[in-house]
Protein backbone atom coordinates (compact mmCIF):
# COMPACT_ATOMS: atom_id res chain seq x y z
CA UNK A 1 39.00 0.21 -24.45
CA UNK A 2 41.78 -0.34 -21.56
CA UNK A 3 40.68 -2.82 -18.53
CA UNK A 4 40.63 0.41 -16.41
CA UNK A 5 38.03 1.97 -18.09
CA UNK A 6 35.94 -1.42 -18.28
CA UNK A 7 36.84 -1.87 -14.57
CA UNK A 8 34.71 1.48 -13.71
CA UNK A 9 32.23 1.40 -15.98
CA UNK A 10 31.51 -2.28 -13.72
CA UNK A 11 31.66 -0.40 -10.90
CA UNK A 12 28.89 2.13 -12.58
CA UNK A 13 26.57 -0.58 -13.83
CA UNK A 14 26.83 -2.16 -10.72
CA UNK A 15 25.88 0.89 -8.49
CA UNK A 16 23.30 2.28 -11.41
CA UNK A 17 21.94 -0.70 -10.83
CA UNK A 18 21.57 -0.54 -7.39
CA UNK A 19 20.02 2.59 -7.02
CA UNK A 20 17.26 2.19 -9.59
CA UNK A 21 16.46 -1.26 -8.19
CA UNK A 22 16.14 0.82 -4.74
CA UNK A 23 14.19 4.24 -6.26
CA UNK A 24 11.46 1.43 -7.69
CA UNK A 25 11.17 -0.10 -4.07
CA UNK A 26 10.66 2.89 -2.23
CA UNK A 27 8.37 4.46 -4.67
CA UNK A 28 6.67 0.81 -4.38
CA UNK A 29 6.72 1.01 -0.62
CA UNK A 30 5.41 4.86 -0.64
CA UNK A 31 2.10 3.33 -1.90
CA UNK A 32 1.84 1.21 0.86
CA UNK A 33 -0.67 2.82 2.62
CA UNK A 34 -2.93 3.99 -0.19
CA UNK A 35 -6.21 3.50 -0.41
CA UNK A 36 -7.27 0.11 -1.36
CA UNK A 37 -9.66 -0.02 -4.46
CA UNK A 38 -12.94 -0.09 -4.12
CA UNK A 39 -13.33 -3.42 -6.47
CA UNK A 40 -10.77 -4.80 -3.55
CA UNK A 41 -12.43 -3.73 -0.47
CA UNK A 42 -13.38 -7.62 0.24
CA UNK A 43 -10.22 -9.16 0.29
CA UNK A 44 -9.25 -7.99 3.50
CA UNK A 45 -10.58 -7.24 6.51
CA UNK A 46 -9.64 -4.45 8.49
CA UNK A 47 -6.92 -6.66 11.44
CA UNK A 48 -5.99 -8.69 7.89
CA UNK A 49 -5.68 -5.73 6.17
CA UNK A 50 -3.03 -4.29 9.09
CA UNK A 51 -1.59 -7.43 8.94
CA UNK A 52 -0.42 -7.01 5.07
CA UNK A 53 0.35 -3.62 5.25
CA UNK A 54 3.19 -4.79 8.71
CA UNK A 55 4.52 -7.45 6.23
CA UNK A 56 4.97 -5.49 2.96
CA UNK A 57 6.51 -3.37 4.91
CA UNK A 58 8.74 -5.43 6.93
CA UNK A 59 9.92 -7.21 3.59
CA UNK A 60 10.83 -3.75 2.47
CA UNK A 61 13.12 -2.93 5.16
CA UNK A 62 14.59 -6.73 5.01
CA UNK A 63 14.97 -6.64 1.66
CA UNK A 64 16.60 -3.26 1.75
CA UNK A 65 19.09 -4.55 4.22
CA UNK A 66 20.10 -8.16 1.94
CA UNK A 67 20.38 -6.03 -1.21
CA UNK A 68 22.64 -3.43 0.47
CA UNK A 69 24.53 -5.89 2.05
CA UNK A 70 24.58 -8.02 -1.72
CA UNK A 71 26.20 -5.20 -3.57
CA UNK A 72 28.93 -3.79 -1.30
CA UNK A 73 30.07 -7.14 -0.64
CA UNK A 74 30.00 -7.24 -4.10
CA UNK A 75 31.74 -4.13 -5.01
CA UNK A 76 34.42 -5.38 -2.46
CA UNK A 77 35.16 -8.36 -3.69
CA UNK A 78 36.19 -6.78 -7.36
CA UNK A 79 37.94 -3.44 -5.68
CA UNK A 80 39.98 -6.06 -3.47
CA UNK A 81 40.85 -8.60 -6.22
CA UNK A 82 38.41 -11.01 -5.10
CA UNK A 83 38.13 -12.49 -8.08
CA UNK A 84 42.08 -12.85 -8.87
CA UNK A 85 42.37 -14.28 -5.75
CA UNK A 86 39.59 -17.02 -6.04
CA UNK A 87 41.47 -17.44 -10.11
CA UNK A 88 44.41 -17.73 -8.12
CA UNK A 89 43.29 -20.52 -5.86
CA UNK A 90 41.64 -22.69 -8.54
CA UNK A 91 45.01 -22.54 -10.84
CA UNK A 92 47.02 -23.94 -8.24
CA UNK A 93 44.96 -26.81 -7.89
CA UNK A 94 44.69 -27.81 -11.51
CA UNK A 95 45.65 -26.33 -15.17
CA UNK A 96 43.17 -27.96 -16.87
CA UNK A 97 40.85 -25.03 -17.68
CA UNK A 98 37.58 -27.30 -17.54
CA UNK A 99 38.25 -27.83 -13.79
CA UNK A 100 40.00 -24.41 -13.38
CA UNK A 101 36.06 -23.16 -14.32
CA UNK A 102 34.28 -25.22 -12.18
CA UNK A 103 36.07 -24.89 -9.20
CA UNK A 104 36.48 -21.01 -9.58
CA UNK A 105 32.41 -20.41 -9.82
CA UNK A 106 31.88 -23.48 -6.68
CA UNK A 107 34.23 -21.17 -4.54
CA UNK A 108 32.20 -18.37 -5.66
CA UNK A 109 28.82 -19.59 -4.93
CA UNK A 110 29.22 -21.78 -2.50
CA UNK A 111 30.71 -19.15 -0.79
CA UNK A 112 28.02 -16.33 -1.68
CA UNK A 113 25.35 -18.72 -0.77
CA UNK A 114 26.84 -19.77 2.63
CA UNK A 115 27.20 -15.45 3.59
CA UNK A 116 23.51 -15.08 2.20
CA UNK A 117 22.14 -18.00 4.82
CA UNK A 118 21.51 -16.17 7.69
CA UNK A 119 19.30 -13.64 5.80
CA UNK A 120 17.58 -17.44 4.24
CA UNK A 121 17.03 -18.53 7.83
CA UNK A 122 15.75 -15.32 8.94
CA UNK A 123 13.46 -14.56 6.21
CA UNK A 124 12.50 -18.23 6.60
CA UNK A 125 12.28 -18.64 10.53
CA UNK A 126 11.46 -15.05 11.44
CA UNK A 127 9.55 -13.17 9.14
CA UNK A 128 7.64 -15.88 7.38
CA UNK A 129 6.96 -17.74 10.72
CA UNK A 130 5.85 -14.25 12.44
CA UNK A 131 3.10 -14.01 9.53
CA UNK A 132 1.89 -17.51 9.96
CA UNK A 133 3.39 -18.59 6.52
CA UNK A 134 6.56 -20.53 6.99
CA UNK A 135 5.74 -24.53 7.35
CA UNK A 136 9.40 -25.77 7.05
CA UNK A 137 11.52 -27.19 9.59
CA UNK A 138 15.27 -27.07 9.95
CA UNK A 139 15.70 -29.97 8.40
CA UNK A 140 13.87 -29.36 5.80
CA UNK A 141 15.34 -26.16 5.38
CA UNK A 142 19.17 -27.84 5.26
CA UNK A 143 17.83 -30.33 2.86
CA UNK A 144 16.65 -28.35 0.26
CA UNK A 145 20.21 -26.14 0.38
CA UNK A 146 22.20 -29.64 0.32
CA UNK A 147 20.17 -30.82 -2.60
CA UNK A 148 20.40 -27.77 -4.22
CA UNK A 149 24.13 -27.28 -4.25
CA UNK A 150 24.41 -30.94 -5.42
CA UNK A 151 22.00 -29.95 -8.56
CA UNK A 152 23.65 -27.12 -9.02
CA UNK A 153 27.05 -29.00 -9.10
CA UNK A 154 25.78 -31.71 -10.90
CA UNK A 155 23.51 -29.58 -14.22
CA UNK A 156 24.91 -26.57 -13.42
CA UNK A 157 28.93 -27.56 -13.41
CA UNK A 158 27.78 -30.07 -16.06
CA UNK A 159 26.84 -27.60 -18.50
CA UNK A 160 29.53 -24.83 -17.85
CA UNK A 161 31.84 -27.82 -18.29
CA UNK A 162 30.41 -28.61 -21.89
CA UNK A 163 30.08 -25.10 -22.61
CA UNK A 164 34.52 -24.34 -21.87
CA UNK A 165 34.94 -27.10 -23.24
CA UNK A 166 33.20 -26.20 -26.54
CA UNK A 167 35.28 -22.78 -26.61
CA UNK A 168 38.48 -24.51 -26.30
CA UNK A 169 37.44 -26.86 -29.25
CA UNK A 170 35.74 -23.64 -31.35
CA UNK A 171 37.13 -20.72 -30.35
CA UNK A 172 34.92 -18.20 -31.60
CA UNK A 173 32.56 -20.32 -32.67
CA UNK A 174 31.35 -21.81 -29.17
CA UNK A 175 28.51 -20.17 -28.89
CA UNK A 176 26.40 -22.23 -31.47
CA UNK A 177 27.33 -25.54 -29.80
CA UNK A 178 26.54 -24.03 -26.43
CA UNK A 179 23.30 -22.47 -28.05
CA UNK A 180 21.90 -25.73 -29.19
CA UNK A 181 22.84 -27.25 -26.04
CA UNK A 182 21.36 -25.32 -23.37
CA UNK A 183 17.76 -24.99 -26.18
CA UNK A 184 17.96 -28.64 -25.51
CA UNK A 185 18.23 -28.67 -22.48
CA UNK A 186 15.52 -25.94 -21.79
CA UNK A 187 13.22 -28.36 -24.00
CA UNK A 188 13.73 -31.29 -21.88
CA UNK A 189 13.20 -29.24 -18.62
CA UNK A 190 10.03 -28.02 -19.62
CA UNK A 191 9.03 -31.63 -20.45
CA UNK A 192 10.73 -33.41 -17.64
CA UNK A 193 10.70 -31.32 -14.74
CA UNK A 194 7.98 -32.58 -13.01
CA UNK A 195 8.63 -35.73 -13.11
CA UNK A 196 12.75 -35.58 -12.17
CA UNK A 197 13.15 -32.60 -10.62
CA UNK A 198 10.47 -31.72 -8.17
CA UNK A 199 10.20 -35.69 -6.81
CA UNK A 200 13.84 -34.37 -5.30
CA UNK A 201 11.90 -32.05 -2.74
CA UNK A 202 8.74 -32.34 -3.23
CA UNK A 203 6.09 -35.37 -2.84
CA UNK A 204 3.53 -35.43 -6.00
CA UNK A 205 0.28 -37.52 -5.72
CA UNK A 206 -2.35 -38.04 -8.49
CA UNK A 207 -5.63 -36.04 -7.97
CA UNK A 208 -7.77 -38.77 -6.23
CA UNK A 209 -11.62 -39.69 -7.96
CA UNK A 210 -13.84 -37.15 -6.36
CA UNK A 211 -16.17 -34.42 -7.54
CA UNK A 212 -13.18 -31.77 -7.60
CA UNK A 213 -10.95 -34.31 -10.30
CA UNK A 214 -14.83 -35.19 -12.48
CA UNK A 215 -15.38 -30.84 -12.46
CA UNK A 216 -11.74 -30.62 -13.92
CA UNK A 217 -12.19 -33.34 -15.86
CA UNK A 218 -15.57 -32.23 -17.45
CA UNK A 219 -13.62 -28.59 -18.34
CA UNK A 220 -11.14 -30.33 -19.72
CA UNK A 221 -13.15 -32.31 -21.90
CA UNK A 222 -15.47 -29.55 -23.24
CA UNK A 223 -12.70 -27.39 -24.42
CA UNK A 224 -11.08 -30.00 -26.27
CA UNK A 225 -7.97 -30.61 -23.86
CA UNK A 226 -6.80 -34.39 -23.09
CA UNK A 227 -6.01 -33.89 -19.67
CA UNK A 228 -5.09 -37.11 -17.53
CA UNK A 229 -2.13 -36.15 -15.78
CA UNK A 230 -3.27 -34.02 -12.41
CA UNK A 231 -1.05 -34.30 -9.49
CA UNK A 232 -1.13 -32.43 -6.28
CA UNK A 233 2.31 -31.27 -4.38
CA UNK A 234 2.88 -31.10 -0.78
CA UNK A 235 3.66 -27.60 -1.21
CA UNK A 236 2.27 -26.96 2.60
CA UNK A 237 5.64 -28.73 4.16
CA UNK A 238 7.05 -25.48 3.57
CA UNK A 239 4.34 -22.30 3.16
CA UNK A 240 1.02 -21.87 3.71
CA UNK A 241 1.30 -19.77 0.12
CA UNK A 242 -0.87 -21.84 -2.19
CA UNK A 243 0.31 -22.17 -6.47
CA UNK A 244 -0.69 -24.14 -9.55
CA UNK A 245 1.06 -24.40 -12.83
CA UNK A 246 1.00 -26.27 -15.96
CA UNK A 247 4.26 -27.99 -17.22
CA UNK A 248 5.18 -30.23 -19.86
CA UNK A 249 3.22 -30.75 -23.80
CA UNK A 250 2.46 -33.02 -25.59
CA UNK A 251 1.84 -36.62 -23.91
CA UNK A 252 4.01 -34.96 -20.79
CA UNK A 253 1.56 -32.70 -20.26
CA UNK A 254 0.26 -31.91 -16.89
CA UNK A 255 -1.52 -29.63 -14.11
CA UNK A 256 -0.13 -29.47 -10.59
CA UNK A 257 -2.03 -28.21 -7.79
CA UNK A 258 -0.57 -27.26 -4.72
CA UNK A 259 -2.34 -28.66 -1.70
CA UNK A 260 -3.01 -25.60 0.01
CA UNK A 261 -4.70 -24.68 -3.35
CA UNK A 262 -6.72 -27.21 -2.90
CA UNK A 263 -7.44 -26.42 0.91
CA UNK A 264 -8.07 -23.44 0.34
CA UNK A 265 -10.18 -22.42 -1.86
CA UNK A 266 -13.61 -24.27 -3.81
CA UNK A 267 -13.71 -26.79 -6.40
CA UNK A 268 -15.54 -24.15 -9.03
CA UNK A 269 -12.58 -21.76 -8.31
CA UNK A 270 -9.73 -24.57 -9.15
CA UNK A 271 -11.56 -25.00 -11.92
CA UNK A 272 -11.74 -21.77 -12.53
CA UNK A 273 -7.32 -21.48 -11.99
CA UNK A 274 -7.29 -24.55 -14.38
CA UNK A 275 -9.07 -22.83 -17.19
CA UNK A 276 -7.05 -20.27 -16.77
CA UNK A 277 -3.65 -22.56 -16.86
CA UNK A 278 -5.05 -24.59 -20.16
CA UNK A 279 -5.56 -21.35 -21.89
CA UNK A 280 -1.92 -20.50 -21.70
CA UNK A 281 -1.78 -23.87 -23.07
CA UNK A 282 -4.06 -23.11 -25.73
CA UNK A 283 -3.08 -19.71 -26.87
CA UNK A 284 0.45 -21.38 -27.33
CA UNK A 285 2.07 -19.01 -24.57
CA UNK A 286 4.09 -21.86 -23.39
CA UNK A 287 5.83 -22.47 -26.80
CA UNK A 288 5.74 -18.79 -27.23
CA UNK A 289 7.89 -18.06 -24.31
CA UNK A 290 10.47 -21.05 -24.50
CA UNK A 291 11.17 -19.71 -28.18
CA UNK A 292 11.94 -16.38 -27.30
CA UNK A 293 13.89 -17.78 -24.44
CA UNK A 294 15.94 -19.92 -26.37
CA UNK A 295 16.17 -16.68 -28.75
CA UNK A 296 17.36 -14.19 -26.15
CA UNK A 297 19.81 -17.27 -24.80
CA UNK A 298 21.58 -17.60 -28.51
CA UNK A 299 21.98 -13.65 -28.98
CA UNK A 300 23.24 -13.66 -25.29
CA UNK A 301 26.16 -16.56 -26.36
CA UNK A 302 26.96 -14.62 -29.67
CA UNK A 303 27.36 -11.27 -27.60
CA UNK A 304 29.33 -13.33 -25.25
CA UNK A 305 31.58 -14.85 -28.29
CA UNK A 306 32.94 -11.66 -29.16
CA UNK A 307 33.74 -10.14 -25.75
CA UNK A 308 34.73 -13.40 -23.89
CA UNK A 309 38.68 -14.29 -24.70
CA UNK A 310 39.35 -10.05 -24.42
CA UNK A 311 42.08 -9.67 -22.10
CA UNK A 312 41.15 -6.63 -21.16
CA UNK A 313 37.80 -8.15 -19.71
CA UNK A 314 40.40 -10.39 -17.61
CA UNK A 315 42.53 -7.47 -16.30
CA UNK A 316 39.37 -5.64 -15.66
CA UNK A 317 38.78 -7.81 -12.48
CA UNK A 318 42.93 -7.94 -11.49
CA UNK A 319 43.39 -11.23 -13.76
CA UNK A 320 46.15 -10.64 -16.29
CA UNK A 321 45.77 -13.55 -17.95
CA UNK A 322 42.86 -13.89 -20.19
CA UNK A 323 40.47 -16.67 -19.05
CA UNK A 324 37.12 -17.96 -20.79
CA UNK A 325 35.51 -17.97 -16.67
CA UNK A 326 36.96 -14.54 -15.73
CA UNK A 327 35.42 -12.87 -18.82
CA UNK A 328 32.27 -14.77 -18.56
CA UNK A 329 32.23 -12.87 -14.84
CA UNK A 330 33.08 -9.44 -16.54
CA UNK A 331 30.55 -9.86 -19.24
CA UNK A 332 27.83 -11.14 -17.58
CA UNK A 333 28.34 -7.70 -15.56
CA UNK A 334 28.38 -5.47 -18.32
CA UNK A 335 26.03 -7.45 -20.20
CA UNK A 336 23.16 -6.69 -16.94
CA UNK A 337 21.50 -3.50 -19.00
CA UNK A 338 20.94 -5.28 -21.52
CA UNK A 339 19.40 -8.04 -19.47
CA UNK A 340 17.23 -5.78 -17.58
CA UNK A 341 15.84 -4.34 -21.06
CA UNK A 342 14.95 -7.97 -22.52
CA UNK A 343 13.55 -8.60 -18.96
CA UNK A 344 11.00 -5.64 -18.94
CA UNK A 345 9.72 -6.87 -22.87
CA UNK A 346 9.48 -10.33 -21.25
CA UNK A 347 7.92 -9.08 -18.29
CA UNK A 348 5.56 -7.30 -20.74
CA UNK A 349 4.70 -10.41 -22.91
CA UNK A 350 3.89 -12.02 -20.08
CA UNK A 351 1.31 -9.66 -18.45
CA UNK A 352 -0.25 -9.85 -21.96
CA UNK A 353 -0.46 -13.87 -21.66
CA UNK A 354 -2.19 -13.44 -18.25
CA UNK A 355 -4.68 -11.34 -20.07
CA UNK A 356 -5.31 -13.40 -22.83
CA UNK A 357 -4.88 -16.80 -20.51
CA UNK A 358 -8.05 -14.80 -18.05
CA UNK A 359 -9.77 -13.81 -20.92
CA UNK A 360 -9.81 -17.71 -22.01
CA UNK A 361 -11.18 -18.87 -18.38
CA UNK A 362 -14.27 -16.12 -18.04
CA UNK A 363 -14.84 -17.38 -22.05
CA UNK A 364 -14.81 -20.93 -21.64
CA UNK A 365 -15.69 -21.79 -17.67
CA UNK A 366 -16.69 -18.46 -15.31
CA UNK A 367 -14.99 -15.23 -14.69
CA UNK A 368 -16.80 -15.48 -11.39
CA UNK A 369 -15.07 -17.60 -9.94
CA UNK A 370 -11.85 -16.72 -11.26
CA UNK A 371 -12.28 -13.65 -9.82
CA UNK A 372 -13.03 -15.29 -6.34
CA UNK A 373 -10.10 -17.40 -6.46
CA UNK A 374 -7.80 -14.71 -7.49
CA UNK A 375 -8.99 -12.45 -4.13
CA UNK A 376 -8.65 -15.61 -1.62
CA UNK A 377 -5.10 -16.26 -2.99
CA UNK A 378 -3.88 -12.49 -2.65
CA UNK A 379 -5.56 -12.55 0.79
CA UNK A 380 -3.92 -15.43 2.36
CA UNK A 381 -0.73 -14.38 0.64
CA UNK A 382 -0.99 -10.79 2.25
CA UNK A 383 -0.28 -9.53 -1.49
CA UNK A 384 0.02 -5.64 -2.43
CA UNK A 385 -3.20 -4.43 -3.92
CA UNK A 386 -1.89 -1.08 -4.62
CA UNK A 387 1.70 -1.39 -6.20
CA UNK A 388 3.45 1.81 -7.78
CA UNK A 389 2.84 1.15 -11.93
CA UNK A 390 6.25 1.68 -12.51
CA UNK A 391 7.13 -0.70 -10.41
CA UNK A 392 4.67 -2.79 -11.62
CA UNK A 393 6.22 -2.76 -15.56
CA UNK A 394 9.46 -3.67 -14.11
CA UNK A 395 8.67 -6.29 -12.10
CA UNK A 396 5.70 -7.57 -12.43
CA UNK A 397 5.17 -11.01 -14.68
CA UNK A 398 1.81 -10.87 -13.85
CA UNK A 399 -0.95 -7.61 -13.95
CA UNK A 400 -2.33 -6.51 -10.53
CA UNK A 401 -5.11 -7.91 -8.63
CA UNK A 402 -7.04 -5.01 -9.55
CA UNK A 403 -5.91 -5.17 -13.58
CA UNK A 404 -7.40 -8.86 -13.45
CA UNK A 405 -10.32 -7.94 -12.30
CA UNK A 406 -11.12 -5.40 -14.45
CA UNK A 407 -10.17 -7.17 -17.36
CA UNK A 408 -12.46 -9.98 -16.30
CA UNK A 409 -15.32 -7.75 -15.56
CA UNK A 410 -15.08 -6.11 -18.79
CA UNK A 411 -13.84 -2.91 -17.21
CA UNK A 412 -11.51 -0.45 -19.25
């Protein structure tokens, strides 16, 4: 196949793209205004309810307008040779092809992330503070993009460095060195996260002695989990959104509770969160997901192998010569179909987890107050109780608020 024919079939998966991501959303946002379900008619009263329905659809409309603006910038930065020009930039500053990498994808996202700020700061300072969510300040806000374009530099330029650097040393063969690599890596960031990463942005405190730490504590104990590592996270310097999640196994093991979780709703209903958390744990749906992670990630790198050093891939985006970063661009392009298939089966697995992680909670604590919990979080979230389906088996990692509670009332 010629690099013009590759060139327009990016242009096709690209738009394709574009306009199923934006059938789903407005068949989504046509089911706004349906009626809620009667099993829901508690979550919201009627001004809250008005209040959800003027922020699902003013993220709509926003999100229409960054996604529009996301792919014709897009599109014109490989019709105009955007991406020769950047290649163009980075060779004349070095010919080492290590740093020739790196400094080709900092111009490019650096420079994507600096045009996508002002739709950050509005989403952040407009829409979030209009709805009573947003909790950061500017500086805050400036913060967390500095430290985040210093990770990125730092584990993100470390690993693309490794991973040319393998190529030029294996041809070919690459992608098992950069498989085993970033399966390490994913390993260690499911153990260590917690305790290196979030400290960068967030401040972590252990659960203090109190009836809320002996309830978990108790659970914890009668199912059989050894559970001594509870922290909560200043999540509320930045939303009023509350969260909980379980990281880590083994003796890194541990439960973090946001601390507008813990404002927010009762200590039966953590509980009742927690149960649910440890029986993802349990079922082995943590393992279960890194695994086929890792999987996807190593037939990702072989696909990658045999694609990468084309020259055609190269020419495709107005670089004649061949280049292990300019295919990687090309490929990761053409590679998006198959990435939005593997996501839907992962986004499938996981709404089967949630299940089975519920199931374990109303089974080994109370469904009651699961249930509880699960209606105060998607009320002072202003969630969607009445999502398209479709959209729902696209995008969703998690079933409905109304799919929960069925499930946990024993509803088919």
């Amino acid at each position: 196949m010629n690099s013009e024919a590759i060139f327009y079939i990016i242009i096709g998966i690209i738009i394709i793209d574009f306009i199923f991501d934006k059938i789903l959303d407005t068949l989504n946002a046509r089911h706004f205004d349906d009626p809620v379900p009667k099993e829901l008619d508690d979550v919201y009263n009627s001004e809250e309810y008005e209040k959800s329905q003027r922020y699902k659809k003013e993220r709509y409309k926003f999100g229409l307008v960054i996604s529009t603006f996301s792919v014709l910038l897009t599109l014109a930065f490989i019709i105009f040779g955007g991406f020769a020009f950047v290649d163009e930039i980075a060779r004349n500053i070095t010919d080492n092809a290590i740093l020739t990498a790196l400094i080709f994808f900092g111009i490019i996202m650096f420079g994507s992330d600096i045009l996508m700020l002002p739709f950050s700061w509005y989403s952040t300072f407009v829409i979030e503070e209009k709805y009573g969510f947003n909790k950061t300040t500017k500086k805050t806000f400036f913060l967390d993009k500095i430290k985040g374009w210093l990770m990125t530099a730092i584990v993100g330029g470390g690993i693309l460095a490794l991973i040319v650097w393998f190529y030029q040393v294996a041809g070919d063969n690459f992608w098992w060195y950069a498989w085993i690599l970033v399966a390490i890596f994913a390993v260690f960031m499911n153990m260590f996260y917690a305790k290196l990463i979030v400290p960068l942005f967030n401040k972590q405190t252990p659960l203090p002695e109190g009836s809320l730490r002996t309830k978990i504590e108790e659970y914890a104990q009668s199912v059989g989990f050894t559970l001594d590592k509870i922290f909560v996270i200043d999540g509320s310097k930045r939303s009023t959104k509350a969260n909980a999640y379980f990281s880590g196994f083994g003796s890194e093991k541990r439960i973090t509770l946001y601390d507008t979780l813990v404002n927010d709703l009762e200590d039966e209903e953590i509980v009742a969160v927690l149960a649910h958390e440890v029986g993802h744990y349990k079922k082995n749906h943590i393992i279960v997901n890194m695994a086929a992670s890792i999987l996807t990630t190593g037939f990702t790198l072989w696909l990658l192998s045999l694609f990468v050093g084309s020259p055609q891939l190269s020419a495709a985006l107005g670089v004649e010569t061949a280049s292990f970063h300019i295919g990687l661009v090309a490929f990761g392009i053409l590679y998006s179909p198959i990435s939005e298939l593997t996501g839907f089966i992962m986004n499938y697995l996981s709404r089967k987890f949630e299940y089975q992680a519920d199931d374990f909670a109303r089974n080994t604590y109370n469904g009651n107050f699961l249930v509880s919990s699960l209606k105060k979080l998607s009320k002072n979230s202003l969630s969607n109780l009445t999502p398209h389906k479709l959209y729902v088996k696209v995008h969703y990692s998690h079933p409905t608020l109304l799919q929960r509670y069925r499930n946990l009332r024993g509803i088919v």
